[in-house]
N, C-alpha and C. Protein backbone atom coordinates (compact mmCIF):
# COMPACT_ATOMS: atom_id res chain seq x y z
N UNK A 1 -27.81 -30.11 -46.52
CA UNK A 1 -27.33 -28.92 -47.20
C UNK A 1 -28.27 -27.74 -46.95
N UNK A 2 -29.59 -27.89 -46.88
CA UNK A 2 -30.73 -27.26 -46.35
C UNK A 2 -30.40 -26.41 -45.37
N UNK A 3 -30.13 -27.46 -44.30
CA UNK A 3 -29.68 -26.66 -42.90
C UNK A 3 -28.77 -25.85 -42.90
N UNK A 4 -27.82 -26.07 -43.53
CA UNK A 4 -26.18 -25.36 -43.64
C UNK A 4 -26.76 -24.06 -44.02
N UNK A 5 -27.45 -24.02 -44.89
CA UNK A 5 -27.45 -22.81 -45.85
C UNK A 5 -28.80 -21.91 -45.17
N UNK A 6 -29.38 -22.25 -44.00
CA UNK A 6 -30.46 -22.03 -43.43
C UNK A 6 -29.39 -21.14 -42.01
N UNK A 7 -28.48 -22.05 -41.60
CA UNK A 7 -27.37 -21.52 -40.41
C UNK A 7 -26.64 -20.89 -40.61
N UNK A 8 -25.98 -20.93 -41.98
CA UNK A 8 -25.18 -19.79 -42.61
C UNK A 8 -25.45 -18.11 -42.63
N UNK A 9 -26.75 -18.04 -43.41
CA UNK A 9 -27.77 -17.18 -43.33
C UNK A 9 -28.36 -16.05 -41.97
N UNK A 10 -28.44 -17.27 -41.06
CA UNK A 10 -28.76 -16.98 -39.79
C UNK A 10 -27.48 -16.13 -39.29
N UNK A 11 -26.44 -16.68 -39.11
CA UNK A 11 -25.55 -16.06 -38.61
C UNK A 11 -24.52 -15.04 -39.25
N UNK A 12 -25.04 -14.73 -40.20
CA UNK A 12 -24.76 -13.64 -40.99
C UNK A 12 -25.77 -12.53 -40.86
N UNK A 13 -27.01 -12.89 -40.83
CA UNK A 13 -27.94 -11.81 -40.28
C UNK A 13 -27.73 -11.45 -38.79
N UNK A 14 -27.18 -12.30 -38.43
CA UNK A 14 -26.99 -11.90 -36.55
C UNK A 14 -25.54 -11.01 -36.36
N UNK A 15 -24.65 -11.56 -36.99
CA UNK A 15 -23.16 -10.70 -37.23
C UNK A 15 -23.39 -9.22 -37.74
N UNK A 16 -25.05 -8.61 -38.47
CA UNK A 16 -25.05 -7.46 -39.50
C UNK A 16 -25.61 -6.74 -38.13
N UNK A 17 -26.87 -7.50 -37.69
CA UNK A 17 -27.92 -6.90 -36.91
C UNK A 17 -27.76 -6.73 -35.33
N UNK A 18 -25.97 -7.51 -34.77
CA UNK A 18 -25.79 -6.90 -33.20
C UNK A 18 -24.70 -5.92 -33.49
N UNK A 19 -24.10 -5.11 -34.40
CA UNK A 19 -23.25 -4.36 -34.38
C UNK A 19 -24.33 -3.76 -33.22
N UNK A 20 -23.55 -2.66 -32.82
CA UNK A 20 -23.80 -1.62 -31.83
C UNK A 20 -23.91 -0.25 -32.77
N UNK A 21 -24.58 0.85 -32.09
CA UNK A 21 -25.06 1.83 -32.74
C UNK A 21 -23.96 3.09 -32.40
N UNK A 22 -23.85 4.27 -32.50
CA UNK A 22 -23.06 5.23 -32.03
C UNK A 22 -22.74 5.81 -30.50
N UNK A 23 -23.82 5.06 -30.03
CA UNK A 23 -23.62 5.35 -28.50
C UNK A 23 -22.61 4.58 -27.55
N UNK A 24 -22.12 4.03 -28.54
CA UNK A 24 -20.86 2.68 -27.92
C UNK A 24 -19.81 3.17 -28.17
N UNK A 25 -19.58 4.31 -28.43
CA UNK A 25 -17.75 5.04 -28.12
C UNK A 25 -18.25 6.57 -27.70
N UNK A 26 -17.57 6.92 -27.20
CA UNK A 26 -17.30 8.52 -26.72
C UNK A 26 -16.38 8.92 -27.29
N UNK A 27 -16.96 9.60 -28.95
CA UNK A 27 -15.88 10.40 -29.17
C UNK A 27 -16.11 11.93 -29.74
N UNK A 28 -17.44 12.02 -28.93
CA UNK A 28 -17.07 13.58 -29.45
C UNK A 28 -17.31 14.67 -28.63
N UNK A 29 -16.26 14.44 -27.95
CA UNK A 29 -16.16 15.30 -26.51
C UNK A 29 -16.73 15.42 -25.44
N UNK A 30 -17.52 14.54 -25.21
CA UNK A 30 -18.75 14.33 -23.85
C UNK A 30 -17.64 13.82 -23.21
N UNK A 31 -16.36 13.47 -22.82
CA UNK A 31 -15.96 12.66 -21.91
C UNK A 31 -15.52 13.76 -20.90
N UNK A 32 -14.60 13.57 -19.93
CA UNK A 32 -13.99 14.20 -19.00
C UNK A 32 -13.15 15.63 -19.55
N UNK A 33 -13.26 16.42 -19.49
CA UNK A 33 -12.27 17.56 -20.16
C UNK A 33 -10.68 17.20 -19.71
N UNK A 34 -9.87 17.57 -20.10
CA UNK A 34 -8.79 17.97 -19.91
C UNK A 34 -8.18 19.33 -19.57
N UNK A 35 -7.27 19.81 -18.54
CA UNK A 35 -6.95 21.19 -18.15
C UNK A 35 -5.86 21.76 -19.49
N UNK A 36 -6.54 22.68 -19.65
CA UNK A 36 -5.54 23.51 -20.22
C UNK A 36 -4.72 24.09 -20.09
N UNK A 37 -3.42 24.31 -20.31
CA UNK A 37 -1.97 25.06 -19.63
C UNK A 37 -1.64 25.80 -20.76
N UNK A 38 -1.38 27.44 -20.61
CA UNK A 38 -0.42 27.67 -21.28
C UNK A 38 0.87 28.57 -20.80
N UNK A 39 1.14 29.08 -21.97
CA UNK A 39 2.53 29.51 -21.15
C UNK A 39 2.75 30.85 -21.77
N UNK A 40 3.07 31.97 -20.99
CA UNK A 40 3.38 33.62 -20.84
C UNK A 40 5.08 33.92 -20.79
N UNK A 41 5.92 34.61 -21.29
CA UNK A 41 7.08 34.97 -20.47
C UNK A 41 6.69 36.51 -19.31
N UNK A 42 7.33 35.99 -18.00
CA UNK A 42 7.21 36.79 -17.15
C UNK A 42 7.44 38.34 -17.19
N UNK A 43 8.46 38.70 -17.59
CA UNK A 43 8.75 40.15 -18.33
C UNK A 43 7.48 41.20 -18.76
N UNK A 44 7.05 40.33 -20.16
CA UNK A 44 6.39 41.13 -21.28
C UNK A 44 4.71 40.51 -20.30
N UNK A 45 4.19 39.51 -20.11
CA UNK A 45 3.04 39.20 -20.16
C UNK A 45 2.53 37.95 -21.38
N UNK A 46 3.56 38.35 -22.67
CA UNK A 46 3.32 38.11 -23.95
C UNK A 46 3.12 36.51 -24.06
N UNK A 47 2.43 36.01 -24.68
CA UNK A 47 2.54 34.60 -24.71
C UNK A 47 3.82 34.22 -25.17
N UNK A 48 4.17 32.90 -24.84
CA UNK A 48 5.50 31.97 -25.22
C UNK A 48 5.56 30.90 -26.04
N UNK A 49 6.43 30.33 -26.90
CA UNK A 49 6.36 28.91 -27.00
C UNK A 49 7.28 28.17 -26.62
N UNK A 50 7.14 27.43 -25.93
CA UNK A 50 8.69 26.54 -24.96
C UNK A 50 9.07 25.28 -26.21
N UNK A 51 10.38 25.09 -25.99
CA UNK A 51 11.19 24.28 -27.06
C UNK A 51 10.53 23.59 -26.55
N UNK A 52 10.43 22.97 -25.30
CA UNK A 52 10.23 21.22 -24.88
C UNK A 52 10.05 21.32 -23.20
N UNK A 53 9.30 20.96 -23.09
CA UNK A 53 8.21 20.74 -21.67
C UNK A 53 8.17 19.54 -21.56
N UNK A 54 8.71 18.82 -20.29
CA UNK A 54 8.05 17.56 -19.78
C UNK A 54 7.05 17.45 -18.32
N UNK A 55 6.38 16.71 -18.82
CA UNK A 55 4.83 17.09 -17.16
C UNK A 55 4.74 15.53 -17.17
N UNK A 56 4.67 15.67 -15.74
CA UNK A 56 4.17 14.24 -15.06
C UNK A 56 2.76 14.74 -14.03
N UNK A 57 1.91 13.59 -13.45
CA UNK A 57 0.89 14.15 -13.24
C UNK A 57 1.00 13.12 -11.87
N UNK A 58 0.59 13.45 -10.66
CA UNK A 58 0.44 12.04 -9.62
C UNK A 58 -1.16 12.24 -9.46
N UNK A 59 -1.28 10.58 -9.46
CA UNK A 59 -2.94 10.76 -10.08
C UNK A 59 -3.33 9.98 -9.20
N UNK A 60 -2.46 9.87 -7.27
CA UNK A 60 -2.08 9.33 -5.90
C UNK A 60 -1.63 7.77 -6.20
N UNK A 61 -1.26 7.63 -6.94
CA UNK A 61 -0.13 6.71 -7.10
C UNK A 61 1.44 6.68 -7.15
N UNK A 62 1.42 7.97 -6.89
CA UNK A 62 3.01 8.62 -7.59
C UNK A 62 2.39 9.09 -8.81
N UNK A 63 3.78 9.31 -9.05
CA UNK A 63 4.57 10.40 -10.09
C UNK A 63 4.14 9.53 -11.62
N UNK A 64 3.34 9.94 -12.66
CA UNK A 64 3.17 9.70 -14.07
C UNK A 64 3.38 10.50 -15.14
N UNK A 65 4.44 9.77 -16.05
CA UNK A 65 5.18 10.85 -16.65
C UNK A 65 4.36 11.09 -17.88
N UNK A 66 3.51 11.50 -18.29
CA UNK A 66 3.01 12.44 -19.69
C UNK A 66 3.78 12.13 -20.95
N UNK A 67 5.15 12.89 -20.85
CA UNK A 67 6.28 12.98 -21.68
C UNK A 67 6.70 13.86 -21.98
N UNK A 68 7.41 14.20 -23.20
CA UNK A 68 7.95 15.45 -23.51
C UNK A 68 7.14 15.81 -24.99
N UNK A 69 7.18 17.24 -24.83
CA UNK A 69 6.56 17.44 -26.03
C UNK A 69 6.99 18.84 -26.65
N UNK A 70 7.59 19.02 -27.85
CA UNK A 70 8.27 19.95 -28.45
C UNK A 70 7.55 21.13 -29.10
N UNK A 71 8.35 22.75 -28.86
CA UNK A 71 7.62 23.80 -29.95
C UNK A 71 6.32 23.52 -29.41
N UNK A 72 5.76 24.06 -28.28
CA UNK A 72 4.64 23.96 -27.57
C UNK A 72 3.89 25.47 -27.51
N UNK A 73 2.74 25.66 -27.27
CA UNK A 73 2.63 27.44 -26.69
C UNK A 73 1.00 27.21 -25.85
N UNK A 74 0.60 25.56 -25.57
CA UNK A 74 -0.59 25.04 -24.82
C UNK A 74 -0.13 23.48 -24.42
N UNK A 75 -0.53 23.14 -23.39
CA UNK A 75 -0.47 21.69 -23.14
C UNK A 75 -1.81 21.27 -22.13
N UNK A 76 -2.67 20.23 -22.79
CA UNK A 76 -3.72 19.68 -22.17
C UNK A 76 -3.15 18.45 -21.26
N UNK A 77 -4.13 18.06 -19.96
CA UNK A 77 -2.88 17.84 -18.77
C UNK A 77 -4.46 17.37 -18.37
N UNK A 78 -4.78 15.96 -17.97
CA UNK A 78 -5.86 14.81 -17.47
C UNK A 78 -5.86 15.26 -15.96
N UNK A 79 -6.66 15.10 -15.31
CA UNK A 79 -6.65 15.60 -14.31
C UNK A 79 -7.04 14.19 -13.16
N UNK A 80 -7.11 14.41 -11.90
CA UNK A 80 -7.75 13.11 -11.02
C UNK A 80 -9.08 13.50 -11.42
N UNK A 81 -9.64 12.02 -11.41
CA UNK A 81 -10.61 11.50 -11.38
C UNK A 81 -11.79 10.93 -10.63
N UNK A 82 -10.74 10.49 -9.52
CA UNK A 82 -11.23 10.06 -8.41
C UNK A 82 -12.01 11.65 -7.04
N UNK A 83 -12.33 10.94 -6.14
CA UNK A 83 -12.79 12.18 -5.29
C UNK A 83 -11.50 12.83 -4.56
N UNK A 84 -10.58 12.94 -4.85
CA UNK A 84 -9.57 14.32 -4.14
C UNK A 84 -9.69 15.12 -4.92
N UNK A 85 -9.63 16.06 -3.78
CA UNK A 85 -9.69 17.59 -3.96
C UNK A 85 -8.52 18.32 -5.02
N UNK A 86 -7.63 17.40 -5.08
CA UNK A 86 -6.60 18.36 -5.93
C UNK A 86 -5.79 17.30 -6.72
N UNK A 87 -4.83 17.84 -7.66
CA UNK A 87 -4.27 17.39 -8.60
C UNK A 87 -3.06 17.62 -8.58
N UNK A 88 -1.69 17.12 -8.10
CA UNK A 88 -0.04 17.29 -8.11
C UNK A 88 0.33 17.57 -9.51
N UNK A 89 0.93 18.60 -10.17
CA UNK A 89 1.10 18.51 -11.68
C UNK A 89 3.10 19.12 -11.45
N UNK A 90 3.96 18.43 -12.50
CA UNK A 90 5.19 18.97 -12.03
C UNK A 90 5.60 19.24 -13.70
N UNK A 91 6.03 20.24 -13.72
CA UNK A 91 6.83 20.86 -14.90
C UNK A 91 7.90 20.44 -15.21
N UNK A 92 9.15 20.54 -16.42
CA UNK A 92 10.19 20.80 -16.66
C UNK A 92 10.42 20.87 -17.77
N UNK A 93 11.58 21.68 -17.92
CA UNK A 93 11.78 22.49 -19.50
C UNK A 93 13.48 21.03 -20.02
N UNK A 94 13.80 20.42 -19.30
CA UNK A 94 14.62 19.39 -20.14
C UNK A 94 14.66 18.09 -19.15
N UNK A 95 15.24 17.13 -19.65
CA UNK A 95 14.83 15.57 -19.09
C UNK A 95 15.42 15.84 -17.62
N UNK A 96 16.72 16.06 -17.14
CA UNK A 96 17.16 15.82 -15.71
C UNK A 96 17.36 17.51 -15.16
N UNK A 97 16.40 18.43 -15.73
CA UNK A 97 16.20 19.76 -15.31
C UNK A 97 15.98 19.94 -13.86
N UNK A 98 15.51 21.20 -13.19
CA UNK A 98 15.05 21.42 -12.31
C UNK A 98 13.14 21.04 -12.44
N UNK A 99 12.53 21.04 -11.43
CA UNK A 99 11.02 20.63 -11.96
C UNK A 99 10.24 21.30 -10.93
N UNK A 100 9.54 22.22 -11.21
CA UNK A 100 8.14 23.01 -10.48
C UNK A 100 6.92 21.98 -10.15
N UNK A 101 6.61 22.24 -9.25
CA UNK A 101 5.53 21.61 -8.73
C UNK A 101 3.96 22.56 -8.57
N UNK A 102 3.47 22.36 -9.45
CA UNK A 102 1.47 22.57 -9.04
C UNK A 102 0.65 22.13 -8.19
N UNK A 103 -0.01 22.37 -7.24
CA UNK A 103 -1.08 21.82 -6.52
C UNK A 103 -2.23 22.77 -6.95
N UNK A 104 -3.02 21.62 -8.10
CA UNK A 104 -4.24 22.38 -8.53
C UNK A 104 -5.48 21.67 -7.61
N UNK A 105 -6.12 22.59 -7.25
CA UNK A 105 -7.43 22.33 -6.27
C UNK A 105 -8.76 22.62 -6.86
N UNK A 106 -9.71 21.99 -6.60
CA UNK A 106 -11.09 21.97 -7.31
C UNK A 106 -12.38 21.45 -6.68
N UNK A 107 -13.25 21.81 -6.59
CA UNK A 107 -14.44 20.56 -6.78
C UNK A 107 -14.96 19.93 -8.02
N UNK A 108 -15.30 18.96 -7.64
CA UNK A 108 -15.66 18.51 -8.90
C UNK A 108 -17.49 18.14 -8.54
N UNK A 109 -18.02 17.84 -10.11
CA UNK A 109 -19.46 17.47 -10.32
C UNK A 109 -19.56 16.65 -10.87
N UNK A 110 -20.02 15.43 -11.20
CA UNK A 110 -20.13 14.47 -11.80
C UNK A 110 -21.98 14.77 -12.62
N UNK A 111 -21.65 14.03 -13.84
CA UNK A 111 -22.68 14.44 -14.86
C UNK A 111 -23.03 13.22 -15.67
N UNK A 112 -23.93 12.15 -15.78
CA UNK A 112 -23.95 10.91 -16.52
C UNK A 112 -24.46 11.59 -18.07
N UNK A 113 -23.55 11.07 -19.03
CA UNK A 113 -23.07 11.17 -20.17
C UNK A 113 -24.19 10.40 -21.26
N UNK A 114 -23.76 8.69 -21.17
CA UNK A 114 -24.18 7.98 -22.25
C UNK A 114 -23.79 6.72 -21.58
N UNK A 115 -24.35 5.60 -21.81
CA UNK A 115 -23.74 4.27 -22.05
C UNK A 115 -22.55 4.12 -22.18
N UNK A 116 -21.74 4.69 -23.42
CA UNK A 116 -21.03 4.81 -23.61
C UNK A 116 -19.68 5.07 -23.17
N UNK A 117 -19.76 6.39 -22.89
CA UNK A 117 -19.06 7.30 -22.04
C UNK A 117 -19.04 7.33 -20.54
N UNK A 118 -20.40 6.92 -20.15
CA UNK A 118 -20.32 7.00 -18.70
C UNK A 118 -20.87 8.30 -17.91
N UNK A 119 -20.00 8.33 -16.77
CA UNK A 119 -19.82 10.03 -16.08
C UNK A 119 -18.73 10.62 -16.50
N UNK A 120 -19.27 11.75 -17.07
CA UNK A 120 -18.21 13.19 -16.84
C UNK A 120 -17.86 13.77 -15.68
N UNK A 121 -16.60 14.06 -15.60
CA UNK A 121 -16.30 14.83 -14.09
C UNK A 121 -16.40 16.47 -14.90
N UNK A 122 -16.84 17.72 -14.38
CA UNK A 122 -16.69 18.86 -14.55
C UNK A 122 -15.94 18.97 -13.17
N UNK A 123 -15.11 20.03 -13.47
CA UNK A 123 -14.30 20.53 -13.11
C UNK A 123 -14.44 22.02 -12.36
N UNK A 124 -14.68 22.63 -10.93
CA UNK A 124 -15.25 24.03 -10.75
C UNK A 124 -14.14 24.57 -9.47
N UNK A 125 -14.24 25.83 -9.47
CA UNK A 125 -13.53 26.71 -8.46
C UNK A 125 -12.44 26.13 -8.42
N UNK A 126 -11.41 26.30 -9.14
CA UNK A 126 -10.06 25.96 -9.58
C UNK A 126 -9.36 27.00 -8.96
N UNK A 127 -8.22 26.69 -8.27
CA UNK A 127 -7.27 27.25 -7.67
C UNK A 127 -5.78 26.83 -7.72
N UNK A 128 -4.68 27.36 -8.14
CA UNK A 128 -3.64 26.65 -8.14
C UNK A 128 -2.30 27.38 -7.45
N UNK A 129 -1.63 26.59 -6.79
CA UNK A 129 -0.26 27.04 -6.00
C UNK A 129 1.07 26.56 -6.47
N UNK A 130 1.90 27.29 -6.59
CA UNK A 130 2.74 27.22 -7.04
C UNK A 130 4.13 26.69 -5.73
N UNK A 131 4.45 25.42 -5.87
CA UNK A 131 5.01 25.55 -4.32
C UNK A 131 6.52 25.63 -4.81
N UNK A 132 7.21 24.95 -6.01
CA UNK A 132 8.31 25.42 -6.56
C UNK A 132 8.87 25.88 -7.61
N UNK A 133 9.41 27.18 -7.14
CA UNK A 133 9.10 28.05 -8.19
C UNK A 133 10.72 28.26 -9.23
N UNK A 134 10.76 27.02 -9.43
CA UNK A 134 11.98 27.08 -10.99
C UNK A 134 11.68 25.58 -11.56
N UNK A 135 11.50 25.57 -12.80
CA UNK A 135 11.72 26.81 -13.76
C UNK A 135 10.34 27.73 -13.93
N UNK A 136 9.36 26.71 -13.86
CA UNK A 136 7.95 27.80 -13.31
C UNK A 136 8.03 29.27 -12.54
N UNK A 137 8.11 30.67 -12.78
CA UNK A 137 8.38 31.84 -11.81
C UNK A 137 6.64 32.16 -11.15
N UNK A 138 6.30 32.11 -12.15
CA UNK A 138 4.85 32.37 -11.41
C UNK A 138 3.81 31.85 -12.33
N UNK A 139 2.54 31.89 -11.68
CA UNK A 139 0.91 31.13 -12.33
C UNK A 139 0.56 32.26 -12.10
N UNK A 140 -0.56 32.56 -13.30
CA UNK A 140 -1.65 33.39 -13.28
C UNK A 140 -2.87 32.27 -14.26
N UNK A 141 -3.84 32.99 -13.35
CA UNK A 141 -5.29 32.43 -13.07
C UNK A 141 -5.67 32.55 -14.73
N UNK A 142 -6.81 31.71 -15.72
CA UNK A 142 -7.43 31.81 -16.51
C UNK A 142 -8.93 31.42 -16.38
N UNK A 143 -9.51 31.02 -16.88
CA UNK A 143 -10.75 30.27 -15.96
C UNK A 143 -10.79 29.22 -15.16
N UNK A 144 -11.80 29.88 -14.42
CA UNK A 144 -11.75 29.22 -12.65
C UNK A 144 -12.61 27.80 -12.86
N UNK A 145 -13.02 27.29 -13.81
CA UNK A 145 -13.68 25.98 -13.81
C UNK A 145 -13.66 25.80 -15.28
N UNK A 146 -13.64 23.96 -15.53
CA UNK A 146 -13.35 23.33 -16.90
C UNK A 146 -14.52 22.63 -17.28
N UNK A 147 -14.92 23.33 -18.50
CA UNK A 147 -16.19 22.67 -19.00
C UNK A 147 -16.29 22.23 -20.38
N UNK A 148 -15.15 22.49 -21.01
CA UNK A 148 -14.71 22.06 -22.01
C UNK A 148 -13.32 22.45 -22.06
N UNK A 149 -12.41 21.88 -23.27
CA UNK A 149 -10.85 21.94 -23.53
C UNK A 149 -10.56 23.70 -24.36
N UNK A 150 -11.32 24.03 -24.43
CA UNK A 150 -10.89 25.01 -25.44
C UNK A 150 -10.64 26.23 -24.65
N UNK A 151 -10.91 26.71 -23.50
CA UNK A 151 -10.42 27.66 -22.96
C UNK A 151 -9.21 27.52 -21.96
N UNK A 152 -8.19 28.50 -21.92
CA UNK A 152 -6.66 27.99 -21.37
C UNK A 152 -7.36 28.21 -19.08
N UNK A 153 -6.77 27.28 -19.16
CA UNK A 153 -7.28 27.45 -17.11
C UNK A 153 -6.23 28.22 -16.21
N UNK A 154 -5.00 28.05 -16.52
CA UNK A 154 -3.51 28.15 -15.91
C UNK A 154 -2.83 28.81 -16.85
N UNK A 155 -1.96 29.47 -16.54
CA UNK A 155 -0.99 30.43 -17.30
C UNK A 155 0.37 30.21 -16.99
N UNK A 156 1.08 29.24 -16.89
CA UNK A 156 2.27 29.52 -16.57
C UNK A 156 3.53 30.13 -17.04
N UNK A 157 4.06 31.46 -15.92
CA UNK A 157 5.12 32.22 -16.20
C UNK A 157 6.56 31.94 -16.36
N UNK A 158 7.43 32.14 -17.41
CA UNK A 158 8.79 31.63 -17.57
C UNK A 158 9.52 32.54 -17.76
């Protein structure tokens, strides 16, 4: 009974004392940024909010659909990860719509983070082309590199 209560003990102090400390999740924004999109009507300049946007992203696997997302006026949009130079991003304003195509271009920097987290990719000299242009009419530029989520990168015109 000695022992039991000697092993019991033991492994209750070992269950308290290997938790892991805070450096074992990434959650407060050290990870990879996300691009920011928003959206202008072409006319005025004026910002927009679109009923419903669906974005797929090819991340060189093909085509990955995001989803749809409603009453929008920003959409954050994962970018590649890997070493290519650019990122395929495709628009559309309803499920079997017409769909615009992005070719966003960049270098990237890699930055070690934490245990945790890993490497960050930053994101620099951002450039984007617009190769079809409905329902997308035109892109205008916001900041040229992503170093955090909070500033818009892309502007897209409707």
């Amino acid at each position: 009974m000695k022992y039991l209560k000697i092993f019991l003990l033991t492994l209750i102090l070992g269950l308290v004392f290997s938790c892991g400390g805070d450096d074992d999740i990434c959650e407060s924004g050290e990870g990879t940024p996300r691009m920011k999109v928003s959206f202008k009507r072409e006319s005025s300049g004026l910002p927009r909010t679109l009923d419903s946007l669906y974005v797929a992203v090819d991340y060189g696997s093909g085509k990955v659909q995001l989803g749809k997302q409603t009453n929008i006026n920003s959409r954050l949009i994962p970018l590649r990860v890997d070493d290519a130079p650019y990122t395929d991003v495709y628009f559309r304003l309803s499920d079997k719509g017409a769909e615009s195509k992005v070719r966003v271009s960049y270098t990237t920097r890699s930055t070690y983070v934490s245990p945790g987290c890993g490497i960050k990719k930053n994101y620099e000299n951002l450039d984007a082309q617009l190769t079809n242009p409905n329902p997308v009419l035109k892109l205008e530029a916001g900041q040229n590199f992503i170093e955090n989520e909070d500033k818009t990168i892309l502007y897209l015109l409707f």
